[in-house]
N, C-alpha and C. Protein backbone atom coordinates (compact mmCIF):
# COMPACT_ATOMS: atom_id res chain seq x y z
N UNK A 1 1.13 -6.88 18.83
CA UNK A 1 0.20 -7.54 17.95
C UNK A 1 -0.45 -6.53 17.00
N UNK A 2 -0.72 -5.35 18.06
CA UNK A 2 -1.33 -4.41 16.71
C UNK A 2 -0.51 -3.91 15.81
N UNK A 3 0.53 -4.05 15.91
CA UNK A 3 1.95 -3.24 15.29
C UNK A 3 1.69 -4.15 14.05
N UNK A 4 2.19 -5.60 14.21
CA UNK A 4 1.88 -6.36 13.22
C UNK A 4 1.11 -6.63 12.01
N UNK A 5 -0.51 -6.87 13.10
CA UNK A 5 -1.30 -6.55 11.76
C UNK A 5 -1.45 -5.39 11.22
N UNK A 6 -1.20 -4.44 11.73
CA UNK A 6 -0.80 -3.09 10.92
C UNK A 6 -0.12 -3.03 8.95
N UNK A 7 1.22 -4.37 9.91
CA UNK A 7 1.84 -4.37 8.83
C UNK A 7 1.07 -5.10 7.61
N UNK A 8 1.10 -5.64 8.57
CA UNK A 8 -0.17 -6.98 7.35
C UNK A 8 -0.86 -6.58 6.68
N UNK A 9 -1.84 -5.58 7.20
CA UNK A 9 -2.74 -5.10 6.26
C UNK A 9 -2.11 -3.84 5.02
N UNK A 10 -0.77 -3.08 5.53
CA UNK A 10 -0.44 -2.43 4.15
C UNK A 10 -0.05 -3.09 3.21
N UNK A 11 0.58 -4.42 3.34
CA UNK A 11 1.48 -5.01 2.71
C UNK A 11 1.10 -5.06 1.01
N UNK A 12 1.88 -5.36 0.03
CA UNK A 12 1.65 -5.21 -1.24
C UNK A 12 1.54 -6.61 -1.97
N UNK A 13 0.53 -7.06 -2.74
CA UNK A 13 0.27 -8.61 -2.96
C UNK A 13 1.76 -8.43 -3.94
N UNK A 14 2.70 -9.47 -3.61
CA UNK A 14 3.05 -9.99 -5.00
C UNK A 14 2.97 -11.14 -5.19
N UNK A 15 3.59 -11.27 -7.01
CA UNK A 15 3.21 -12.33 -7.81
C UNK A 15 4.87 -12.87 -8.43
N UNK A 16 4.65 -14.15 -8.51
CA UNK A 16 5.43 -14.12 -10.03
C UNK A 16 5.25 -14.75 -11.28
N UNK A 17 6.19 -14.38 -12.42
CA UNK A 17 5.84 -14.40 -13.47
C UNK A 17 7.19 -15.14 -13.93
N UNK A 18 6.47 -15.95 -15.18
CA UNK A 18 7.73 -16.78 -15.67
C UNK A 18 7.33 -16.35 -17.18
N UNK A 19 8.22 -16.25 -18.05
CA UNK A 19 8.01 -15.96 -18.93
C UNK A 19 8.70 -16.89 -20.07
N UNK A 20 8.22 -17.24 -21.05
CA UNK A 20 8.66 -18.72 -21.66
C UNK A 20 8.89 -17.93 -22.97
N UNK A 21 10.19 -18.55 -23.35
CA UNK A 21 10.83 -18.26 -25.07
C UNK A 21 10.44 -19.12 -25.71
N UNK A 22 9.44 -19.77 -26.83
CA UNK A 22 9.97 -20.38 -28.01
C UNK A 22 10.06 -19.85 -29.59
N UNK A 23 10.67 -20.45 -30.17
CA UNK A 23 10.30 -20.60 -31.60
C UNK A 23 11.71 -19.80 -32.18
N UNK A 24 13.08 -20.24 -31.13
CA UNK A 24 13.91 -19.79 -30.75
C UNK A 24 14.75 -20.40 -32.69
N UNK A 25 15.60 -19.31 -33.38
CA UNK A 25 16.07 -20.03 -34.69
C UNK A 25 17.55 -20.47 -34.20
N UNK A 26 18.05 -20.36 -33.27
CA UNK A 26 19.41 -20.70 -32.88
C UNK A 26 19.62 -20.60 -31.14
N UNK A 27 20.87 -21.01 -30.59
CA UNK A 27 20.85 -20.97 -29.21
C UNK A 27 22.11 -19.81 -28.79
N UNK A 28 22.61 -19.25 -30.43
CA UNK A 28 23.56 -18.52 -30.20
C UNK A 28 23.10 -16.97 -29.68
N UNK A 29 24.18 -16.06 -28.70
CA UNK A 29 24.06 -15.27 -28.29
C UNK A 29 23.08 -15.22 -26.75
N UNK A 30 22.49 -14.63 -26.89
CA UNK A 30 21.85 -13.83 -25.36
C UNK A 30 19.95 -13.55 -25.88
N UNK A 31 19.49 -14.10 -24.60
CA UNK A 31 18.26 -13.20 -24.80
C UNK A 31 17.83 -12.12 -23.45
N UNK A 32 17.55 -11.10 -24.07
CA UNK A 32 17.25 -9.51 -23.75
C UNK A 32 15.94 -10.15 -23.11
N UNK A 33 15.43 -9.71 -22.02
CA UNK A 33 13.93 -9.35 -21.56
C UNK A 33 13.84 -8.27 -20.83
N UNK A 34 12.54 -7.48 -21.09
CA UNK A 34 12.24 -6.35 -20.45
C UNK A 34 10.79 -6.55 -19.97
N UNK A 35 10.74 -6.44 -18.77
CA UNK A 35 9.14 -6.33 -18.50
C UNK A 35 8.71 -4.70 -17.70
N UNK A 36 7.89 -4.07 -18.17
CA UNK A 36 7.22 -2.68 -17.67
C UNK A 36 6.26 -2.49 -17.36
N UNK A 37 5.74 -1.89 -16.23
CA UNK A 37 4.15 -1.26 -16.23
C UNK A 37 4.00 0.08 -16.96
N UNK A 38 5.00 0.68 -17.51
CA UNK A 38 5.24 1.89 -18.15
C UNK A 38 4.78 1.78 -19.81
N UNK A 39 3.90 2.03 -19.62
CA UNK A 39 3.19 2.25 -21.50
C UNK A 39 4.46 3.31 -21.68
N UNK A 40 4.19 4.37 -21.46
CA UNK A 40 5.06 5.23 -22.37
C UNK A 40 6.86 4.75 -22.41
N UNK A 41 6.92 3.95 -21.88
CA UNK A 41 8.44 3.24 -22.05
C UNK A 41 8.73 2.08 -22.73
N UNK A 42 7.60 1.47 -23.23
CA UNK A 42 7.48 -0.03 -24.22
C UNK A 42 7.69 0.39 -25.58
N UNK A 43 7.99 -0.66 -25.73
CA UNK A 43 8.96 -1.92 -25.93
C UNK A 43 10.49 -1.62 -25.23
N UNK A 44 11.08 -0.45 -25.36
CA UNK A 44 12.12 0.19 -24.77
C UNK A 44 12.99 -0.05 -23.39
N UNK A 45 12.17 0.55 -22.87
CA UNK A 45 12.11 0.43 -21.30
C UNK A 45 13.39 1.18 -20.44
N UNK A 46 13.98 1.94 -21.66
CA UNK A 46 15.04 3.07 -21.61
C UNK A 46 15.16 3.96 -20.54
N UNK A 47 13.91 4.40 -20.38
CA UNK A 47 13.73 5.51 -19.36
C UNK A 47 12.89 5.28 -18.07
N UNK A 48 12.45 3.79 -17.76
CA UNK A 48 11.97 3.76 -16.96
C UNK A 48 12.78 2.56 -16.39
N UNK A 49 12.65 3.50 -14.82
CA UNK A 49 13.86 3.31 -13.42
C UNK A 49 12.94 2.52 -13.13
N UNK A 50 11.69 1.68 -13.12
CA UNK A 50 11.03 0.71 -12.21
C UNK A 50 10.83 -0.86 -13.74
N UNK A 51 11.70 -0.39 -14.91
CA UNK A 51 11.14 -1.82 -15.55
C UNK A 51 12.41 -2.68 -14.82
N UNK A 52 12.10 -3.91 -15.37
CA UNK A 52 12.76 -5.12 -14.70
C UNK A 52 13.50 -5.50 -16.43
N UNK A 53 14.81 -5.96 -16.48
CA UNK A 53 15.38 -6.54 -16.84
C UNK A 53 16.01 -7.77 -16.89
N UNK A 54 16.15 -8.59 -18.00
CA UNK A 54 16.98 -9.77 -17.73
C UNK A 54 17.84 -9.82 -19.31
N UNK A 55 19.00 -10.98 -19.10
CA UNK A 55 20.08 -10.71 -19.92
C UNK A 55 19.77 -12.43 -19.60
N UNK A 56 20.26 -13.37 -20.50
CA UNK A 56 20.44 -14.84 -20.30
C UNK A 56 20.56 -15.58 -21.63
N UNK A 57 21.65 -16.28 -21.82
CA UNK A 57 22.17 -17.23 -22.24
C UNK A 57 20.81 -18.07 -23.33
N UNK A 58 21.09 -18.04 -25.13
CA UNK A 58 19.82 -17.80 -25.81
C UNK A 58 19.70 -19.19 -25.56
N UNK A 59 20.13 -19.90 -24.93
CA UNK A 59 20.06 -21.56 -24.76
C UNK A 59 18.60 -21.98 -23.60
N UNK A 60 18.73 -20.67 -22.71
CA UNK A 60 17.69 -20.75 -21.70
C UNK A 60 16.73 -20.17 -22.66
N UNK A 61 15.09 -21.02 -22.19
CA UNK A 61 13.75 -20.61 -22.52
C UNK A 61 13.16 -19.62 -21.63
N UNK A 62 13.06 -19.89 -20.34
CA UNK A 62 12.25 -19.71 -19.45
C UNK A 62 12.49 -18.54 -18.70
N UNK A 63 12.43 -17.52 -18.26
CA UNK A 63 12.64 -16.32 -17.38
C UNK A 63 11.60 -16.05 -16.54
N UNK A 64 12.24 -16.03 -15.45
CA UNK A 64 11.44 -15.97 -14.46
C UNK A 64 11.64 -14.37 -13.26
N UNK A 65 10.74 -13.72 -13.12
CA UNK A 65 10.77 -12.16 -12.31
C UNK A 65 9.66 -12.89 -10.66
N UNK A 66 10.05 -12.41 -10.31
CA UNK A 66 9.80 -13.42 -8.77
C UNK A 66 9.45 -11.35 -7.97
N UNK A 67 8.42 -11.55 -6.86
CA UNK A 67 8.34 -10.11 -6.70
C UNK A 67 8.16 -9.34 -6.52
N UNK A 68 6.95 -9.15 -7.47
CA UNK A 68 6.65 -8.71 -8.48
C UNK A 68 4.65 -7.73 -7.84
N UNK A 69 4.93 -6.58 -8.28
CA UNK A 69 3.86 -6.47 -7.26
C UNK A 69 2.42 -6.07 -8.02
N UNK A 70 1.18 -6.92 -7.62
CA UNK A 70 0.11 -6.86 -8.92
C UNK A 70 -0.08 -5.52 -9.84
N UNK A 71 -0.34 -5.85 -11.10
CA UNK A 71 -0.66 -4.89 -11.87
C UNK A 71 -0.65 -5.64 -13.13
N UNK A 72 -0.40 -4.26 -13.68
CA UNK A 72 -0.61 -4.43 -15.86
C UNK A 72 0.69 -4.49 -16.24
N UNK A 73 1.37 -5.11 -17.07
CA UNK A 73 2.84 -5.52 -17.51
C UNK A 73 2.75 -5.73 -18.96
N UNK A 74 3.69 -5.41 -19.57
CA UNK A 74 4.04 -5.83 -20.88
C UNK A 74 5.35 -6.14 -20.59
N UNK A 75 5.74 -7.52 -21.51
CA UNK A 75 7.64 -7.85 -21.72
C UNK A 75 7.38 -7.83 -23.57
N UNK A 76 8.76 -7.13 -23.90
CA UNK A 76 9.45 -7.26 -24.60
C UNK A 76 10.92 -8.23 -24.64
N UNK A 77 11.13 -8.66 -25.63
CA UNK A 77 11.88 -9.80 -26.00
C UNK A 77 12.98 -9.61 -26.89
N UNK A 78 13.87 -9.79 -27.35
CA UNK A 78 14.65 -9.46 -28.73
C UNK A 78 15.50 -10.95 -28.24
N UNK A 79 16.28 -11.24 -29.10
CA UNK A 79 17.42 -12.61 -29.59
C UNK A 79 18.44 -11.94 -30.04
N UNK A 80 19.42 -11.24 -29.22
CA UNK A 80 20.56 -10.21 -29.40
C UNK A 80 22.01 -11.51 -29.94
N UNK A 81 21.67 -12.23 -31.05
CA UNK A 81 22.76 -13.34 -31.43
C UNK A 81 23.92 -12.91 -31.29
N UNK A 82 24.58 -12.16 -31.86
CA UNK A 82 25.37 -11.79 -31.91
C UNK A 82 26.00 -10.76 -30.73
N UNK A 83 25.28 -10.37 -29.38
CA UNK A 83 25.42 -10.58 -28.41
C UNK A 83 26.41 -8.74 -27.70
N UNK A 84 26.12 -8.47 -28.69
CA UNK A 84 26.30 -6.67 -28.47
C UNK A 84 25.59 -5.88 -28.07
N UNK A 85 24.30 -6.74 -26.81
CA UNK A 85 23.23 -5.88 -26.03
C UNK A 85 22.37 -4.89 -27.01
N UNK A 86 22.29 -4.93 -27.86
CA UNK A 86 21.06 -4.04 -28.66
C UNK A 86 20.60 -5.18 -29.74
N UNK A 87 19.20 -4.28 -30.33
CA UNK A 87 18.22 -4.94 -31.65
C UNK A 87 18.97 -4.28 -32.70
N UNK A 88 19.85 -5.60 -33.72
CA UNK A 88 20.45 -5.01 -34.62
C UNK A 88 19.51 -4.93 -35.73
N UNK A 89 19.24 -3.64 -36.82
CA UNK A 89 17.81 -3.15 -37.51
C UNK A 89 18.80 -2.81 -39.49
N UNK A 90 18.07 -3.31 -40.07
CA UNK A 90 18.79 -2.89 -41.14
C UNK A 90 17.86 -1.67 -41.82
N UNK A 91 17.58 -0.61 -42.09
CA UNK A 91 16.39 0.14 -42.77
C UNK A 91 15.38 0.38 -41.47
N UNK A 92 15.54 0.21 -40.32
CA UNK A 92 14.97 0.18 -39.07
C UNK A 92 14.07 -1.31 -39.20
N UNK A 93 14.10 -2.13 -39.68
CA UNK A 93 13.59 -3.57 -39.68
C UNK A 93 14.71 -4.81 -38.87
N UNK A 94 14.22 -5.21 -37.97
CA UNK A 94 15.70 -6.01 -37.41
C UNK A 94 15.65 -7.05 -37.81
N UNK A 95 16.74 -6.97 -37.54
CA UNK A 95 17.55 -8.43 -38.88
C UNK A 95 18.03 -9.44 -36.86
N UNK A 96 17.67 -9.60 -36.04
CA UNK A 96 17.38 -10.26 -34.98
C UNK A 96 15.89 -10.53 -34.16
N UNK A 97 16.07 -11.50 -33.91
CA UNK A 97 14.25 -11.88 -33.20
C UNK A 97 13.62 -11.27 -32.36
N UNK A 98 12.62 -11.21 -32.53
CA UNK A 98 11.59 -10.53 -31.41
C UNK A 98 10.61 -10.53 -30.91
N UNK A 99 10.45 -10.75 -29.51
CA UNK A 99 8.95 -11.17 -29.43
C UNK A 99 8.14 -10.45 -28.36
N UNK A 100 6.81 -10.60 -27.99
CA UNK A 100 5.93 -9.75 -27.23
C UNK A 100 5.38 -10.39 -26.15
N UNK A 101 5.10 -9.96 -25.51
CA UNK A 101 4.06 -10.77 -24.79
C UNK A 101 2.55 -10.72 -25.16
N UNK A 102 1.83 -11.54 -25.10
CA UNK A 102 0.61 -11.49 -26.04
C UNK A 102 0.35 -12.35 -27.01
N UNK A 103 1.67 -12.29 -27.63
CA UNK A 103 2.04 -12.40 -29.44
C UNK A 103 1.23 -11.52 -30.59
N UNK A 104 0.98 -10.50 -29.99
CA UNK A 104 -0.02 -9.53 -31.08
C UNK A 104 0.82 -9.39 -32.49
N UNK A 105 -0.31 -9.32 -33.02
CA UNK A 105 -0.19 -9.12 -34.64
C UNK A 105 1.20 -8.22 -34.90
N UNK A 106 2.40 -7.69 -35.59
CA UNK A 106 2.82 -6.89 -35.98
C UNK A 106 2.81 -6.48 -37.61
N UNK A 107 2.87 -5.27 -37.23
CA UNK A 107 2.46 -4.41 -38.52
C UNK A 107 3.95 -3.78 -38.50
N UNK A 108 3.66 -2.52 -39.06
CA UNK A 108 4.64 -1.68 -39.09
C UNK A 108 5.11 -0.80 -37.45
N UNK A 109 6.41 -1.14 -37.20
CA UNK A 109 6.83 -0.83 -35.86
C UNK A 109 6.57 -1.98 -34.68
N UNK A 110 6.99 -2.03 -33.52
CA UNK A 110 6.49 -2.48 -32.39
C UNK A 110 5.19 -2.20 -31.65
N UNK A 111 4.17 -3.00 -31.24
CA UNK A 111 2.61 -3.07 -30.87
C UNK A 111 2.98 -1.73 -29.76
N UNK A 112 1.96 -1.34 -29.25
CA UNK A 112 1.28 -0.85 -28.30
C UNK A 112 1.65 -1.17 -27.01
N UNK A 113 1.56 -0.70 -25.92
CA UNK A 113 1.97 -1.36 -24.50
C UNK A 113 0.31 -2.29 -24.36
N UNK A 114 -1.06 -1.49 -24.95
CA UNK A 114 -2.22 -2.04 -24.73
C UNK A 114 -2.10 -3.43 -25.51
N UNK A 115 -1.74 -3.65 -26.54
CA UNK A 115 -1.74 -4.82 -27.17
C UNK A 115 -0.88 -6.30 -27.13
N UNK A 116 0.06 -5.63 -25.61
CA UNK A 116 1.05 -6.58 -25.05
C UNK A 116 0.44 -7.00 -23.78
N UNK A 117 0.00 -5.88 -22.93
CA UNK A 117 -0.14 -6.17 -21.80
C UNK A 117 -1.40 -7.25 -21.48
N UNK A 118 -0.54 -7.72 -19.71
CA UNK A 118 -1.63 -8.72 -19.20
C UNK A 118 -1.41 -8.33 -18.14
N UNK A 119 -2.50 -8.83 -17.19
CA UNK A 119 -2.36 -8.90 -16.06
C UNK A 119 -1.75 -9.74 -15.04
N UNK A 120 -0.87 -9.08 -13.80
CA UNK A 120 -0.74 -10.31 -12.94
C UNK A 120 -1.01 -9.85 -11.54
N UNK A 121 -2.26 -10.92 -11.08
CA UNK A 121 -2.37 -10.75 -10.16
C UNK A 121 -3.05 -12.38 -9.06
N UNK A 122 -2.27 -12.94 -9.77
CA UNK A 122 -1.89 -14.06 -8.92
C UNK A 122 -0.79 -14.75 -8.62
N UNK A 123 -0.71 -15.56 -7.51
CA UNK A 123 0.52 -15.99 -7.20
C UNK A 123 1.59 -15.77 -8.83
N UNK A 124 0.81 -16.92 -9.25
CA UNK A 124 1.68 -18.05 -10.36
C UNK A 124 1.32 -17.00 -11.66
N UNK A 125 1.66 -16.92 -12.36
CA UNK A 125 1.49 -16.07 -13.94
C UNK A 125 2.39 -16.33 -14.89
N UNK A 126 2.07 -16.67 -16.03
CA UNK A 126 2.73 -17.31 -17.35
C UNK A 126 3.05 -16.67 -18.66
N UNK A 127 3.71 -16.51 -19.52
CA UNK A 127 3.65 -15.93 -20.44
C UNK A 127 4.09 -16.83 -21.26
N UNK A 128 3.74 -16.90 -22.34
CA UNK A 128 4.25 -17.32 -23.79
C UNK A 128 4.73 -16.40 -25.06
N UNK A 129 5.88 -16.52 -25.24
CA UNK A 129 6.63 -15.17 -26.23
C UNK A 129 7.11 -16.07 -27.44
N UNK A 130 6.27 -15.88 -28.23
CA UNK A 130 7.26 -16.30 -30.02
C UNK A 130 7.79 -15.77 -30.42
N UNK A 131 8.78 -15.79 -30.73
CA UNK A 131 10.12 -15.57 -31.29
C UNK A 131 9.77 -15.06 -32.97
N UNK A 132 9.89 -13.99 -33.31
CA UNK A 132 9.55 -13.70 -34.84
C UNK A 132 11.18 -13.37 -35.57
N UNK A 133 11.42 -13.49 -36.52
CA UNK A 133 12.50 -13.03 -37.44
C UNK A 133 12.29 -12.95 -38.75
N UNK A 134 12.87 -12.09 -39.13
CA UNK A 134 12.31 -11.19 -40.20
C UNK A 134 13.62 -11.57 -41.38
N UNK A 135 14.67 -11.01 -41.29
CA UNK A 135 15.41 -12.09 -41.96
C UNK A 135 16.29 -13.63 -41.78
């Protein structure tokens, strides 16, 4: 019994998170998601061995990371249409969709990890991601 609650008490809360696409301009290709607790790896998520990935069919809205253990998160989004796993950029401006979590303002470049992130630290956690395109 003491062994047990032992365990019990280290244990790590998790959560999950569903993360919702709209404002989607087509159903063609794939959508990219990345979610990180890694500021210095956002929007990217290149170099960090603990972000979570998903790849899915641009027809699906909804993504869901099941898991997930409390903290600060940002997802990044892209609409890879044409379906060659990267943000295709003409002049470094992409000419494919993209979205944040948050939906913060964009300016010049991709936001901040501070201006994406939310918290999750309950069961259930939601996101809403709009879809932006530029051409």
């Amino acid at each position: 019994m003491a062994l047990a609650s032992g365990l019990l008490l280290g244990a790590v809360p998790i959560a999950t998170l569903d993360v919702d696409v709209d404002n989607m301009r087509s159903a063609k290709g794939m959508i990219r998601v990345c979610l990180t607790a890694d500021p210095d790896n956002f929007p990217a998520c290149i170099d960090d061995a603990d972000a979570v990935t998903r790849s899915v069919a641009a027809n699906v809205r909804s993504i869901r990371f099941a898991g997930l253990p409390h903290g600060r998160y940002a997802v990044a989004v892209i609409h890879d249409e044409n379906g060659n796993a990267k943000l295709d950029t003409f002049a470094g401006i992409p000419r494919e969709g993209f979205g944040f979590s948050r939906n913060p303002v964009i300016r010049f470049g991709p936001p901040r990890f501070q201006a994406a992130e939310f918290p999750v630290d309950t069961d259930a956690n939601r996101q809403q991601v709009r879809m932006r395109y530029i051409f």
